[in-house]
C-alpha atoms as a PDB file:
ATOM      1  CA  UNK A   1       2.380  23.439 -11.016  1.00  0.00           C
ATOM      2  CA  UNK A   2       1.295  20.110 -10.460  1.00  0.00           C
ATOM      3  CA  UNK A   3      -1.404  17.516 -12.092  1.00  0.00           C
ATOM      4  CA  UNK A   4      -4.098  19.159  -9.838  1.00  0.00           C
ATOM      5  CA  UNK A   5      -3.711  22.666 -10.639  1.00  0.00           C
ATOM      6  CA  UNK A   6      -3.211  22.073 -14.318  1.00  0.00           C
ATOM      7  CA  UNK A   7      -6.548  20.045 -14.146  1.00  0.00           C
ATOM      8  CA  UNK A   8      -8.051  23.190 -12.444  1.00  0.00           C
ATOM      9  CA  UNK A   9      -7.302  25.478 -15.128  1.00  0.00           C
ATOM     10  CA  UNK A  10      -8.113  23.840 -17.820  1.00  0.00           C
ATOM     11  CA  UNK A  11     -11.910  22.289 -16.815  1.00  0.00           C
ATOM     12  CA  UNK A  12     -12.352  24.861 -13.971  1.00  0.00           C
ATOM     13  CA  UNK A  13     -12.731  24.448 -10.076  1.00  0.00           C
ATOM     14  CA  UNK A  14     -16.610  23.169 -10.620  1.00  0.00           C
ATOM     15  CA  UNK A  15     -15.235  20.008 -12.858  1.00  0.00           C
ATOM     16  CA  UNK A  16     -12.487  19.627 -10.421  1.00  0.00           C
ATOM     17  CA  UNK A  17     -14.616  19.269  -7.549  1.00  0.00           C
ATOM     18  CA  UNK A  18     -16.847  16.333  -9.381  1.00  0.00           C
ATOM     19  CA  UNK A  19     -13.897  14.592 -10.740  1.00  0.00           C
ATOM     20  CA  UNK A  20     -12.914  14.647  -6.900  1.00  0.00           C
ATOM     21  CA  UNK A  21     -16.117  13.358  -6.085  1.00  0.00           C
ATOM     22  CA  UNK A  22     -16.436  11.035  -8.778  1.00  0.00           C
ATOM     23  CA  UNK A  23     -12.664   9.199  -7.762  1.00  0.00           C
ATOM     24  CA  UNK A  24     -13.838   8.955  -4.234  1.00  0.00           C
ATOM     25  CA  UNK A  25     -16.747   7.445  -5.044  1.00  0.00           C
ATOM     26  CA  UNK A  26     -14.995   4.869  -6.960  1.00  0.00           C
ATOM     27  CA  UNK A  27     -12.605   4.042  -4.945  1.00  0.00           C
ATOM     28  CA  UNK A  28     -15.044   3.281  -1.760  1.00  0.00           C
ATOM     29  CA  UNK A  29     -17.007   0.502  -3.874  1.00  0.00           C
ATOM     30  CA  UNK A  30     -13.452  -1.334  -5.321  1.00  0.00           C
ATOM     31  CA  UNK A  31     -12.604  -0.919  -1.694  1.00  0.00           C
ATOM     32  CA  UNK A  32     -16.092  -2.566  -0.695  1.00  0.00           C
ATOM     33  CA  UNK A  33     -15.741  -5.119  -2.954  1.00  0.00           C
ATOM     34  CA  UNK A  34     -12.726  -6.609  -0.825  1.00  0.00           C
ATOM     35  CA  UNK A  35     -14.605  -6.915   2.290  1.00  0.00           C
ATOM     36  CA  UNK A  36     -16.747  -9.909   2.219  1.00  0.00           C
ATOM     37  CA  UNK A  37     -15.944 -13.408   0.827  1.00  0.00           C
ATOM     38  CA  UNK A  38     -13.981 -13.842  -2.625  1.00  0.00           C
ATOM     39  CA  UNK A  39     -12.976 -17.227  -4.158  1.00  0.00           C
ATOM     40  CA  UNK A  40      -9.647 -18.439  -6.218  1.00  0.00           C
ATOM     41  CA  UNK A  41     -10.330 -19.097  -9.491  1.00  0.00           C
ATOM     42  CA  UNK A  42      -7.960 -21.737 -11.689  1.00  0.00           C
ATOM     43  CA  UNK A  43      -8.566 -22.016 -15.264  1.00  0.00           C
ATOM     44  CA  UNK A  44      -6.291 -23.304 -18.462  1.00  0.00           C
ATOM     45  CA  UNK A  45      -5.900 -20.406 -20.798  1.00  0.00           C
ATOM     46  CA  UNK A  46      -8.063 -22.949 -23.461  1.00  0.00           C
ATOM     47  CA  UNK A  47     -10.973 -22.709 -21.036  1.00  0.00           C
ATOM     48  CA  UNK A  48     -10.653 -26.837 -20.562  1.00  0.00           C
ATOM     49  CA  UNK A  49      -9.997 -26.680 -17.144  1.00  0.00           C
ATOM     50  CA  UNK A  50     -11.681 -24.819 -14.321  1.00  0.00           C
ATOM     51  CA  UNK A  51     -11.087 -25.145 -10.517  1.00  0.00           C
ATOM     52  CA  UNK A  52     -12.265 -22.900  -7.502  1.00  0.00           C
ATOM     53  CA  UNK A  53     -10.651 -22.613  -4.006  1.00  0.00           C
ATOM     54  CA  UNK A  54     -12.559 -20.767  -1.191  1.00  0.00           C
ATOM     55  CA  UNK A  55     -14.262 -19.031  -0.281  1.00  0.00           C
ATOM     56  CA  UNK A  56     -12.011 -16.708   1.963  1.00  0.00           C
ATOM     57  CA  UNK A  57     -13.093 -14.333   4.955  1.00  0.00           C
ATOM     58  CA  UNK A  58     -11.604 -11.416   2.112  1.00  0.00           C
ATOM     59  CA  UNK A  59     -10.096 -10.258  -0.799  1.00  0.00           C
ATOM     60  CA  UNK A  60      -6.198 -10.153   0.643  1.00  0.00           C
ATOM     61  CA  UNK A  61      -6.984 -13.497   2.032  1.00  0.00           C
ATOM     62  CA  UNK A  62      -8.132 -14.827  -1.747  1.00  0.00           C
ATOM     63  CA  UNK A  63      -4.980 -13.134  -3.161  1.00  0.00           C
ATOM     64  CA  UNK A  64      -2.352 -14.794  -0.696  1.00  0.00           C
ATOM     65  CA  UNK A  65      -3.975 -17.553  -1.657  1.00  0.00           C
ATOM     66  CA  UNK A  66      -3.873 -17.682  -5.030  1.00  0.00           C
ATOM     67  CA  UNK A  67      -0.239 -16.364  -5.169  1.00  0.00           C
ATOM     68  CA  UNK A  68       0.509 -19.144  -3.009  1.00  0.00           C
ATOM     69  CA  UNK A  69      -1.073 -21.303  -5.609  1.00  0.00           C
ATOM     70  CA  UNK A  70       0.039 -19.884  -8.649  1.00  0.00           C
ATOM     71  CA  UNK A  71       3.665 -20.500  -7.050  1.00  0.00           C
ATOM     72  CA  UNK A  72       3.239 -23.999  -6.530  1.00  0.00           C
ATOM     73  CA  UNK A  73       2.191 -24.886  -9.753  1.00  0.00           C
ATOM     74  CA  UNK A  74       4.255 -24.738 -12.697  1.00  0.00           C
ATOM     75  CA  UNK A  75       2.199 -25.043 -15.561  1.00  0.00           C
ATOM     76  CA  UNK A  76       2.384 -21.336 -17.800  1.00  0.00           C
ATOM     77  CA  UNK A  77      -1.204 -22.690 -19.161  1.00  0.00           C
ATOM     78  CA  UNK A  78      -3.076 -21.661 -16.036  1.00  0.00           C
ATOM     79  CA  UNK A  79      -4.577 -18.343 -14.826  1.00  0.00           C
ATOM     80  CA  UNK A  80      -5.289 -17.659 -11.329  1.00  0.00           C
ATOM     81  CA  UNK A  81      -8.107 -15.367 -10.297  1.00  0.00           C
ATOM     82  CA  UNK A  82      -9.863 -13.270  -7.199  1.00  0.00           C
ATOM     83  CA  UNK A  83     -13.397 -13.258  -7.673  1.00  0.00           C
ATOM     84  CA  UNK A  84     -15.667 -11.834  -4.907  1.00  0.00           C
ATOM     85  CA  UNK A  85     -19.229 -13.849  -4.150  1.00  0.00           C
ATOM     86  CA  UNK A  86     -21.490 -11.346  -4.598  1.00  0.00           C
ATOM     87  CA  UNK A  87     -25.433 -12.195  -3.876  1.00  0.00           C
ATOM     88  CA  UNK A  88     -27.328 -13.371  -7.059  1.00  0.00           C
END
């Protein structure tokens, strides 16, 4: 019996079917959110310093980009980020 089934028994085929629906649903807008421009963002762990790189065409395109960054600098203090621009 796998995860599915088990889930089936135990909140019935109705809650199975929303869950479905509900995972799908969620999973199309993270998956929107990649299209469209996103930026790098570079910031010291103390919040002192902030940097942004972009934008890029896309989310994959941000995320090369910032592991490309993150590898080139050695400093353990800084956090990379992919942020998309949404509209305000």
């Amino acid at each position: 019996m796998d995860d599915f089934d088990r889930l089936s028994l135990s909140i019935g085929r109705d809650g199975v079917d929303a869950y479905a629906r509900l995972m799908s649903t969620l999973v199309q807008e993270e998956l929107a959110l990649l299209v469209g421009p996103h930026i790098v963002v570079c910031s010291s762990r103390d919040s002192t310093t902030l940097a942004y790189t972009g934008p890029y065409p896309d989310g994959l395109t941000a995320l090369i980009a910032a592991e490309r960054d993150a590898g080139q600098i050695e400093d353990d203090d800084l956090e990379f980020r992919v942020s998309p621009l949404l509209p305000p």
